[in-house]
PDB file of N, CA and C in Angstrom:
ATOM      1  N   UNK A   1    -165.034 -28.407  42.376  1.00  0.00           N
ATOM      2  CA  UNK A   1    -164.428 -29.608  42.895  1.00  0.00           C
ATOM      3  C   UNK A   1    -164.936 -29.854  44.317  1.00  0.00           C
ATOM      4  N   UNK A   2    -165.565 -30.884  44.709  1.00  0.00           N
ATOM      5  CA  UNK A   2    -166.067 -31.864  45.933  1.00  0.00           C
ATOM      6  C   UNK A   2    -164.880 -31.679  46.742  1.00  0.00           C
ATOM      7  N   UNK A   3    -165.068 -31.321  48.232  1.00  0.00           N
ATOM      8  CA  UNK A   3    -164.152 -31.068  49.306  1.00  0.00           C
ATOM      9  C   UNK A   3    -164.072 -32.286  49.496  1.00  0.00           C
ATOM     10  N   UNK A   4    -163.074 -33.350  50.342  1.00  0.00           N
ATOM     11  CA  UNK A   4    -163.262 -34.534  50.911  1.00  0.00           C
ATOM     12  C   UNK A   4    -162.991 -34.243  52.047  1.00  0.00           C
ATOM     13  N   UNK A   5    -163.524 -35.190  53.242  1.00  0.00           N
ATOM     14  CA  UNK A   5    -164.222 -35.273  54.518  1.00  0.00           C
ATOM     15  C   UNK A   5    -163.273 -36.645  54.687  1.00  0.00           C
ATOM     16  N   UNK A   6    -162.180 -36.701  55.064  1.00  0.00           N
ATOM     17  CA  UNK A   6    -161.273 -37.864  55.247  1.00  0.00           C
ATOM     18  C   UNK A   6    -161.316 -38.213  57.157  1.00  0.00           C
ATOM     19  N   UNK A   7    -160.977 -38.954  57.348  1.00  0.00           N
ATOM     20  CA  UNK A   7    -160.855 -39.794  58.916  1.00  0.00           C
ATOM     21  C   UNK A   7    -159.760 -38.808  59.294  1.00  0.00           C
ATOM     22  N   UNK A   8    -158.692 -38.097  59.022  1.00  0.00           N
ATOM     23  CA  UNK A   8    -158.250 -37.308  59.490  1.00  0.00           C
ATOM     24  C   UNK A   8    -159.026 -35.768  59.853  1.00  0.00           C
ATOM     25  N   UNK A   9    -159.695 -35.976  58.917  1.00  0.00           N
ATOM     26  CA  UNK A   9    -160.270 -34.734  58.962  1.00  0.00           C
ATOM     27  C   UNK A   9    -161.318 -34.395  60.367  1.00  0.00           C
ATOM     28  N   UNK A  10    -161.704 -35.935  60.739  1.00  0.00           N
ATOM     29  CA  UNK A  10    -162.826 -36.620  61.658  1.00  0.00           C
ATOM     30  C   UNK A  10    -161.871 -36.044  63.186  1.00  0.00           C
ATOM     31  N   UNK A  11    -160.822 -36.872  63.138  1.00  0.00           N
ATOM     32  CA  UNK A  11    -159.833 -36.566  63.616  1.00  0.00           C
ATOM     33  C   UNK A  11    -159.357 -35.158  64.976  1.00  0.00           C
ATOM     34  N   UNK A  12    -159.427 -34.501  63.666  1.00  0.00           N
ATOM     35  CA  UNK A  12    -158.976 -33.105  63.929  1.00  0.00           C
ATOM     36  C   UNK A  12    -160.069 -32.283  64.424  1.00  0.00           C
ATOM     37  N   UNK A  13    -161.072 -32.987  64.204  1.00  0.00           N
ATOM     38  CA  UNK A  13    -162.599 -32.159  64.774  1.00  0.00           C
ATOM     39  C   UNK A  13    -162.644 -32.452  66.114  1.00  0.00           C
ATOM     40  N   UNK A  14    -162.318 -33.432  66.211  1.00  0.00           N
ATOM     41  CA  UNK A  14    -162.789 -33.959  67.245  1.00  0.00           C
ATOM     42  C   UNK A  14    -161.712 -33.650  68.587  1.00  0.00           C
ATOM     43  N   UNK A  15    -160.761 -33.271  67.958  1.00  0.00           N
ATOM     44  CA  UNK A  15    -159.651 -33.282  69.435  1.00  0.00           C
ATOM     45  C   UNK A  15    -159.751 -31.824  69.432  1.00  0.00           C
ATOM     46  N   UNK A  16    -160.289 -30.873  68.275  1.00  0.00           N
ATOM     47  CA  UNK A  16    -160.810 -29.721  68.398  1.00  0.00           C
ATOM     48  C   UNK A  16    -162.165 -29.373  69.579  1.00  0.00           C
ATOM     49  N   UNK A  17    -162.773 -30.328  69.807  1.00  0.00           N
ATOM     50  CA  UNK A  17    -163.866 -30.496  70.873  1.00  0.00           C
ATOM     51  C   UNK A  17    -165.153 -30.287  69.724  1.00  0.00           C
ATOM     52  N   UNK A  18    -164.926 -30.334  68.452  1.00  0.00           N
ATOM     53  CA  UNK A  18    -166.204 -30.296  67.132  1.00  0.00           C
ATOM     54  C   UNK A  18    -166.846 -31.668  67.310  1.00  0.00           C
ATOM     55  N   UNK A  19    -168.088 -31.762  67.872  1.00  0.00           N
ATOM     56  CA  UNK A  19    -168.799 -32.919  68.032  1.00  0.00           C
ATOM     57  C   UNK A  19    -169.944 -33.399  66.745  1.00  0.00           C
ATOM     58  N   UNK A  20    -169.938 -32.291  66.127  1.00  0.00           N
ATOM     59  CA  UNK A  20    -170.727 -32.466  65.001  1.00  0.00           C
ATOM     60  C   UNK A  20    -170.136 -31.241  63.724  1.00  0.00           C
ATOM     61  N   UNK A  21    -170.344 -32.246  62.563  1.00  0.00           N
ATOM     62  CA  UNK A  21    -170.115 -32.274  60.977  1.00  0.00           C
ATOM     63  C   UNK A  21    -170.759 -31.508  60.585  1.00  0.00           C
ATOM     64  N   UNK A  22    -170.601 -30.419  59.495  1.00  0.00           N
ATOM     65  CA  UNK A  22    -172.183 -30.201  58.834  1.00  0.00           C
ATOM     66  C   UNK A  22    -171.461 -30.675  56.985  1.00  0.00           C
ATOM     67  N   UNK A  23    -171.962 -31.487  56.932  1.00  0.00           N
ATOM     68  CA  UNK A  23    -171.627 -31.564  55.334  1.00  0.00           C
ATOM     69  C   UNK A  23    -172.710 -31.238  54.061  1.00  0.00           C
ATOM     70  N   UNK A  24    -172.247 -30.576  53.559  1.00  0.00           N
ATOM     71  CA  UNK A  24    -172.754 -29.625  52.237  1.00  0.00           C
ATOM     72  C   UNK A  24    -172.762 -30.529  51.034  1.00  0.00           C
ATOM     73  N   UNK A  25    -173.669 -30.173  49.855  1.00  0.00           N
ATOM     74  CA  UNK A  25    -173.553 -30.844  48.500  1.00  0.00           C
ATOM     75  C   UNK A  25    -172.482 -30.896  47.755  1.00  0.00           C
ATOM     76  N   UNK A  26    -171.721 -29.942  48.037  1.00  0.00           N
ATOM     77  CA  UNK A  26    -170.239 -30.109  47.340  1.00  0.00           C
ATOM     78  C   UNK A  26    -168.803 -31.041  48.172  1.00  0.00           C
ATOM     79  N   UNK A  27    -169.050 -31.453  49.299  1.00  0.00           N
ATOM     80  CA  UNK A  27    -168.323 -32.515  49.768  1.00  0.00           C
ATOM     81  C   UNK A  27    -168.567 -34.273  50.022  1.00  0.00           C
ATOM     82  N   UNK A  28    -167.595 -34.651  50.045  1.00  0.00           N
ATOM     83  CA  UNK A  28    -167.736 -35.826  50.301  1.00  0.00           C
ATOM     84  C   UNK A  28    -167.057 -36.480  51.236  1.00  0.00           C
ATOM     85  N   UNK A  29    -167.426 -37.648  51.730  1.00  0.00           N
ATOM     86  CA  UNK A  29    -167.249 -38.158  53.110  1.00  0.00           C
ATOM     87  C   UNK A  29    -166.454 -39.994  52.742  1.00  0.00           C
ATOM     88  N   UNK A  30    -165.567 -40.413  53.086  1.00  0.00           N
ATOM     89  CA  UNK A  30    -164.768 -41.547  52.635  1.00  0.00           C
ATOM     90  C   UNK A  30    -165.823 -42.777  54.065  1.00  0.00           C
ATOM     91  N   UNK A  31    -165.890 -43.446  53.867  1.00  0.00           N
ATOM     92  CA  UNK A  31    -166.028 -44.817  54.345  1.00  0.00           C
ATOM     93  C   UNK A  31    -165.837 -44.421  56.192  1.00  0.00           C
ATOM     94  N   UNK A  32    -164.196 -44.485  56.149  1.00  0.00           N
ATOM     95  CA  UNK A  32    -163.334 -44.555  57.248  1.00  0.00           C
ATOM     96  C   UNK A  32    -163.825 -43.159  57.864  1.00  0.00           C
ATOM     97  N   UNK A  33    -164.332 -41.970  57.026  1.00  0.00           N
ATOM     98  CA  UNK A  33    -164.058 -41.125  58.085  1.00  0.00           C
ATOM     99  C   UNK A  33    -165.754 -41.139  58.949  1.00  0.00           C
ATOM    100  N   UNK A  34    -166.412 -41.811  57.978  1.00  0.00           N
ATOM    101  CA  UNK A  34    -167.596 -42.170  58.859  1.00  0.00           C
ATOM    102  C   UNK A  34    -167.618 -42.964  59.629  1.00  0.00           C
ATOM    103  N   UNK A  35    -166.746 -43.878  59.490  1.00  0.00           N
ATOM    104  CA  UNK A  35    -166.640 -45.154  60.862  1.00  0.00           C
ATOM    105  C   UNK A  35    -166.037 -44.600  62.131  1.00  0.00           C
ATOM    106  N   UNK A  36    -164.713 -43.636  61.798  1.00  0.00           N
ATOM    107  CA  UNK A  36    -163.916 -42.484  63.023  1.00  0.00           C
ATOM    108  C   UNK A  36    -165.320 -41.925  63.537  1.00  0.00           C
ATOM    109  N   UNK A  37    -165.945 -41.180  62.752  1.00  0.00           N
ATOM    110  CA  UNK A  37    -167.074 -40.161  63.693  1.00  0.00           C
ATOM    111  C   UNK A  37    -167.965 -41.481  64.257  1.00  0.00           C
ATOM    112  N   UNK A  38    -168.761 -41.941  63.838  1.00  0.00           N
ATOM    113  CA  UNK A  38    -169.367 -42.894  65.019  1.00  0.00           C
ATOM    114  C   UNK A  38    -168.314 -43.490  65.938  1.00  0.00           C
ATOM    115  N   UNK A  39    -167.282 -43.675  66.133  1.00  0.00           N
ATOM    116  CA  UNK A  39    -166.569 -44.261  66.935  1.00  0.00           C
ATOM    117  C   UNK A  39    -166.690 -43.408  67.988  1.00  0.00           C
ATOM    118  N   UNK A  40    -166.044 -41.846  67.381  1.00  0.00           N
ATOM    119  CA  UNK A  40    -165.812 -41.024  68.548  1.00  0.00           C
ATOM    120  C   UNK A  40    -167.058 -40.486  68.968  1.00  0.00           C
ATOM    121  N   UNK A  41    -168.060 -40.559  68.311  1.00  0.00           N
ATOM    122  CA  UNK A  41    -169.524 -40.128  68.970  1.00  0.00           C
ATOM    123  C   UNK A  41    -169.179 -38.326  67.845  1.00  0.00           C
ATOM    124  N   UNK A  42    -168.759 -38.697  66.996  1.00  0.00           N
ATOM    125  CA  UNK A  42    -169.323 -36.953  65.944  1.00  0.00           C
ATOM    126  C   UNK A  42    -170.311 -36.982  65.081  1.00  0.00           C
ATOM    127  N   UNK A  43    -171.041 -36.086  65.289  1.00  0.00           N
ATOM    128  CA  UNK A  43    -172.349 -36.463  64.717  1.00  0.00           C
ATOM    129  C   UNK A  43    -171.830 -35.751  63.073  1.00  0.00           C
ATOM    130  N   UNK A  44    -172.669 -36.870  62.078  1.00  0.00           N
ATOM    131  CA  UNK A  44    -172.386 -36.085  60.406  1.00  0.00           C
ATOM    132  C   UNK A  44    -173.738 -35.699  60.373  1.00  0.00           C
ATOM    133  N   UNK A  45    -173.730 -34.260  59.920  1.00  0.00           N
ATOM    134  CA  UNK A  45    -175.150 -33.968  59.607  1.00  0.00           C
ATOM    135  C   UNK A  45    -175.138 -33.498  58.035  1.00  0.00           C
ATOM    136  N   UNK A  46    -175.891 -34.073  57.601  1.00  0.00           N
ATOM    137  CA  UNK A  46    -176.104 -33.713  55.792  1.00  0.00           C
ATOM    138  C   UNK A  46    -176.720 -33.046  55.451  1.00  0.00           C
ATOM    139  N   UNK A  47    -176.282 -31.967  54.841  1.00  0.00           N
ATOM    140  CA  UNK A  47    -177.172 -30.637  54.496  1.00  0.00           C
ATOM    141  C   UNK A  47    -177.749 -30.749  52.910  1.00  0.00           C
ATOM    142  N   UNK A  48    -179.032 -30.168  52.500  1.00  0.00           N
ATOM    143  CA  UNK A  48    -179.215 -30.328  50.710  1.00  0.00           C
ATOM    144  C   UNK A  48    -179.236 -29.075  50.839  1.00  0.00           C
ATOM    145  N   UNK A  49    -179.119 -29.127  49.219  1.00  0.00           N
ATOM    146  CA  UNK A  49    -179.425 -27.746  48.897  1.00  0.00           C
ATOM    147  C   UNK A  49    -180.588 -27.461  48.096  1.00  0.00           C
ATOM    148  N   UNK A  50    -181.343 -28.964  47.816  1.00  0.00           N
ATOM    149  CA  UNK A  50    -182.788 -28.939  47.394  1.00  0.00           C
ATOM    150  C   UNK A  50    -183.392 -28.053  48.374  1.00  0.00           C
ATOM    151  N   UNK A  51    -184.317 -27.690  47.694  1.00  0.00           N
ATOM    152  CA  UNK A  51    -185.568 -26.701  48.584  1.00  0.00           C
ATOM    153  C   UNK A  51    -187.125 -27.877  48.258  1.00  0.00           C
ATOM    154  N   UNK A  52    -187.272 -27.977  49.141  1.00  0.00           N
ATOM    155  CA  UNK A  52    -188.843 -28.387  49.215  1.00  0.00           C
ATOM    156  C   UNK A  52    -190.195 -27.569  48.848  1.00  0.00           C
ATOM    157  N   UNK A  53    -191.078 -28.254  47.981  1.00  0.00           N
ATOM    158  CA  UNK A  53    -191.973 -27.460  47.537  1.00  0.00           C
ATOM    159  C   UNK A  53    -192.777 -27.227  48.503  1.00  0.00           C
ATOM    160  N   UNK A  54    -193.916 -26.361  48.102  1.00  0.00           N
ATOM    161  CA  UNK A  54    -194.975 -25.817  49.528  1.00  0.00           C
ATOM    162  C   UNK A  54    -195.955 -27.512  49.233  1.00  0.00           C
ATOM    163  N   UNK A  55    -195.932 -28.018  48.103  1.00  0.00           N
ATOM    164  CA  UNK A  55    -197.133 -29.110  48.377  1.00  0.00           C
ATOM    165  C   UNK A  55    -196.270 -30.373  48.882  1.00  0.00           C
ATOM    166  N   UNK A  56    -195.293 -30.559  48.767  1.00  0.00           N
ATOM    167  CA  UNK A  56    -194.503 -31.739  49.770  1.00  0.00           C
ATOM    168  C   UNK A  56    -194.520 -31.468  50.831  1.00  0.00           C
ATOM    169  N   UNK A  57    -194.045 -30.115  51.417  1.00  0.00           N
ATOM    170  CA  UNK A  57    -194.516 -29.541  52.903  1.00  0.00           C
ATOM    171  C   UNK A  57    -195.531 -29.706  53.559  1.00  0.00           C
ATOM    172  N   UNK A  58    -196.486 -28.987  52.595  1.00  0.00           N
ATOM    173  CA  UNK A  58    -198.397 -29.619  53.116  1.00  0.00           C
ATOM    174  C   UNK A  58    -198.323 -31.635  53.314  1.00  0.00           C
ATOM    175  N   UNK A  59    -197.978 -32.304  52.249  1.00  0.00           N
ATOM    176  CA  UNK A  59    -198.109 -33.301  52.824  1.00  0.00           C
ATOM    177  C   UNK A  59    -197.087 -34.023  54.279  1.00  0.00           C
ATOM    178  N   UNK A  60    -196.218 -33.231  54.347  1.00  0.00           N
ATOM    179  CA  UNK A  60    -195.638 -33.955  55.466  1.00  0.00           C
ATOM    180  C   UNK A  60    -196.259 -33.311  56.336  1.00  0.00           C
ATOM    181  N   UNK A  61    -196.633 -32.497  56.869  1.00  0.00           N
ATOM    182  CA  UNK A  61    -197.909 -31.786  58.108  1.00  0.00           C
ATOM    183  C   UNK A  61    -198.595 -32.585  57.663  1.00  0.00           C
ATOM    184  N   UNK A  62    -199.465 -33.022  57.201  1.00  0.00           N
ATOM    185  CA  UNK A  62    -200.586 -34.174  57.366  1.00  0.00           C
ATOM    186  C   UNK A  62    -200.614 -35.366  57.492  1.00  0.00           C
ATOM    187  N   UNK A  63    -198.917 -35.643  57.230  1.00  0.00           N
ATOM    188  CA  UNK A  63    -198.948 -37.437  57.601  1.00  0.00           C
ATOM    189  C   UNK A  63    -198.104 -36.916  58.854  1.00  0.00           C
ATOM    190  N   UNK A  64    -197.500 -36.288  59.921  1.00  0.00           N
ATOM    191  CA  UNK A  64    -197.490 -36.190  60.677  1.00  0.00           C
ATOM    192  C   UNK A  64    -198.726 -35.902  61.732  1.00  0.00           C
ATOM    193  N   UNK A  65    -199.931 -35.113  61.528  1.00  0.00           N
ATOM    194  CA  UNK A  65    -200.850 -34.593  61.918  1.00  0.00           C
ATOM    195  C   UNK A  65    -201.891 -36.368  62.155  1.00  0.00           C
ATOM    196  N   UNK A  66    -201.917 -36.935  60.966  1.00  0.00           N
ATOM    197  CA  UNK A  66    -202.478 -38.647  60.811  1.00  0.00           C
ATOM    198  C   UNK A  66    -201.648 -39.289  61.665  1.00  0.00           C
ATOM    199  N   UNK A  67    -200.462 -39.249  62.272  1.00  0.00           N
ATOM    200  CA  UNK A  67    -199.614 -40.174  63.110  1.00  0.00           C
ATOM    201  C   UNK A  67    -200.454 -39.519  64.793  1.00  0.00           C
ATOM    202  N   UNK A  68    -200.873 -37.974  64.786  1.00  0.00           N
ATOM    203  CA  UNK A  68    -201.417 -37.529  66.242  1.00  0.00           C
ATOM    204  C   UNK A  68    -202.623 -37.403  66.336  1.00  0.00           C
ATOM    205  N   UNK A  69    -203.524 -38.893  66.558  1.00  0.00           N
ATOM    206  CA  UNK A  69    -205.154 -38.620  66.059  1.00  0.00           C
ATOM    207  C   UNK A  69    -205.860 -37.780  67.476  1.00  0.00           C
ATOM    208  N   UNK A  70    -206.920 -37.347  67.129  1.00  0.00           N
ATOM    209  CA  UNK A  70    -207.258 -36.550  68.509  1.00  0.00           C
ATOM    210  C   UNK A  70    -207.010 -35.814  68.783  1.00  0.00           C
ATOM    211  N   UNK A  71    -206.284 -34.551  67.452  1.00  0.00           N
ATOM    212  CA  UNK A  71    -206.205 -33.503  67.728  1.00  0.00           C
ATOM    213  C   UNK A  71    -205.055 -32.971  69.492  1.00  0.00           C
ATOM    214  N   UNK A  72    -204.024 -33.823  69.751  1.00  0.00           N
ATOM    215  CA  UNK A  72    -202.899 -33.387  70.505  1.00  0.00           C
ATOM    216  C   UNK A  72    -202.385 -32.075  70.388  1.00  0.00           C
ATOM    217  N   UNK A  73    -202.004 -32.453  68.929  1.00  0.00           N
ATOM    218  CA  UNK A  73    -201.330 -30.973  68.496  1.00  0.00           C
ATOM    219  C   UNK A  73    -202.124 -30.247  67.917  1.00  0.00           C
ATOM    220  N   UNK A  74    -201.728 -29.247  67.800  1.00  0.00           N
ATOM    221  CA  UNK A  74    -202.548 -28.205  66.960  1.00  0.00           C
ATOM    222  C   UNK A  74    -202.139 -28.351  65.703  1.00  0.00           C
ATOM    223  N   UNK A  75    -202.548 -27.777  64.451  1.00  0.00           N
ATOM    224  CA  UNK A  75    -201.994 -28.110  63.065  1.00  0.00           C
ATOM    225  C   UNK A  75    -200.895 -26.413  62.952  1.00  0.00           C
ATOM    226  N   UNK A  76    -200.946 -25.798  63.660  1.00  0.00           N
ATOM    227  CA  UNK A  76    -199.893 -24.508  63.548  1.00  0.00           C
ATOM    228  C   UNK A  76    -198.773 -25.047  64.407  1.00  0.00           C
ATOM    229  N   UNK A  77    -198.624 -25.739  65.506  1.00  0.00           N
ATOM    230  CA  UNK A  77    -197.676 -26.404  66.233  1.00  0.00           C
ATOM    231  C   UNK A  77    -196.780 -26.860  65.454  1.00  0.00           C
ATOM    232  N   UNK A  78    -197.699 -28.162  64.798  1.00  0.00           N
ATOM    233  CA  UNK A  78    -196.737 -29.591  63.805  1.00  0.00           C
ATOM    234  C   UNK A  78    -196.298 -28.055  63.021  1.00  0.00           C
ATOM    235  N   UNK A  79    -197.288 -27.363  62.122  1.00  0.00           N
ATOM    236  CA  UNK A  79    -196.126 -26.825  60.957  1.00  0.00           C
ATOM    237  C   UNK A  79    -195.293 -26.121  61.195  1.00  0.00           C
ATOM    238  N   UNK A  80    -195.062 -25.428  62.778  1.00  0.00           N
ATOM    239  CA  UNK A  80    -193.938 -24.805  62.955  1.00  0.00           C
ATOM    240  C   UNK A  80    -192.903 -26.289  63.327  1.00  0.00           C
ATOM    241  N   UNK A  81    -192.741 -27.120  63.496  1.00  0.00           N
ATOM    242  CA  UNK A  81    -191.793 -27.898  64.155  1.00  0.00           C
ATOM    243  C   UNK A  81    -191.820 -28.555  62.926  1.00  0.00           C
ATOM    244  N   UNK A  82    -192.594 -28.790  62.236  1.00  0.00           N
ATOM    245  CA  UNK A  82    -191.581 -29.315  60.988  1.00  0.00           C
ATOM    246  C   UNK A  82    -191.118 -28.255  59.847  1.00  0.00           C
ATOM    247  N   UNK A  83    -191.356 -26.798  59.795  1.00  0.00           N
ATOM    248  CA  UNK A  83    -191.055 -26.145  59.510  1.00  0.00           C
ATOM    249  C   UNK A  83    -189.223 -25.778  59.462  1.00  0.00           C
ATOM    250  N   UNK A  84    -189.543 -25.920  61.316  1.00  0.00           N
ATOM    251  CA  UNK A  84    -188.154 -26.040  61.903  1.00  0.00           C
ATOM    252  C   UNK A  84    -186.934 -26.760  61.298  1.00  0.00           C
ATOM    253  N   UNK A  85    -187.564 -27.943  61.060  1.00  0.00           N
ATOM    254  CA  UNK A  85    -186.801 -29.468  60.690  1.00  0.00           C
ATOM    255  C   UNK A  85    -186.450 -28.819  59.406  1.00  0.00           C
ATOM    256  N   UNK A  86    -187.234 -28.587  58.311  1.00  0.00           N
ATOM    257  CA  UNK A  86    -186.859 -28.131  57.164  1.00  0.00           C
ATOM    258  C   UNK A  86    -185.695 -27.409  56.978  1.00  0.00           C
ATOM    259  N   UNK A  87    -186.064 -26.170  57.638  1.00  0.00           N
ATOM    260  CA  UNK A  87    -185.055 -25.425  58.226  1.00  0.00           C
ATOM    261  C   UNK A  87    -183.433 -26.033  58.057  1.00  0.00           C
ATOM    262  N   UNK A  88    -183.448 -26.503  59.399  1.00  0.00           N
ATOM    263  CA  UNK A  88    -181.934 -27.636  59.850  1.00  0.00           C
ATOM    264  C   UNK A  88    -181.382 -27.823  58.388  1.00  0.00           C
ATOM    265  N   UNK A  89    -182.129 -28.459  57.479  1.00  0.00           N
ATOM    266  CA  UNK A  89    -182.011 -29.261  56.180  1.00  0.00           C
ATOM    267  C   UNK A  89    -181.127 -28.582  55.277  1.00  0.00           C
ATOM    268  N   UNK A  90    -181.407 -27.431  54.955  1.00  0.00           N
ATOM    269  CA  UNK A  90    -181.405 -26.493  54.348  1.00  0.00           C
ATOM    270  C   UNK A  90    -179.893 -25.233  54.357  1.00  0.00           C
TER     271      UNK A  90
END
């Protein structure tokens, strides 16, 4: 059974000093309690529980790597920092 993530719930985070959400695949989030967290400035962060393959990975390092022409970054840089990002996701 899906947890719900109600405007009270927003609420209570927040006068807790919880500035940010982490919500999981098994909950859900109502309308209102997303309008409370942007109001009060709480960040919702959405977690999957998909895993990303190694060849979707390779392509996002390379359309990031195509956005930094001229060699800026290094290509071990981008894949640790989007590595990172993955990470967060996860």
């Amino acid at each position: 059974m899906k947890k719900l993530i109600s405007e009270k719930t927003i609420v209570e985070a927040f006068n807790r000093g919880n500035l940010k959400i982490e919500l999981t695949p098994d909950m859900l989030i109502t309308p209102q309690a997303e309008s409370k967290a942007a109001q009060l400035g709480v960040e919702i962060i959405k977690k999957t529980s998909e895993k990303i393959s190694y060849i979707d990975k390779q392509r996002i390092i390379n359309a990031v790597i195509e956005r930094f022409p001229g060699g800026k970054y290094s290509r071990n840089k981008i894949e640790k920092v989007v590595q990172d990002i993955l990470n967060t996701l996860s």
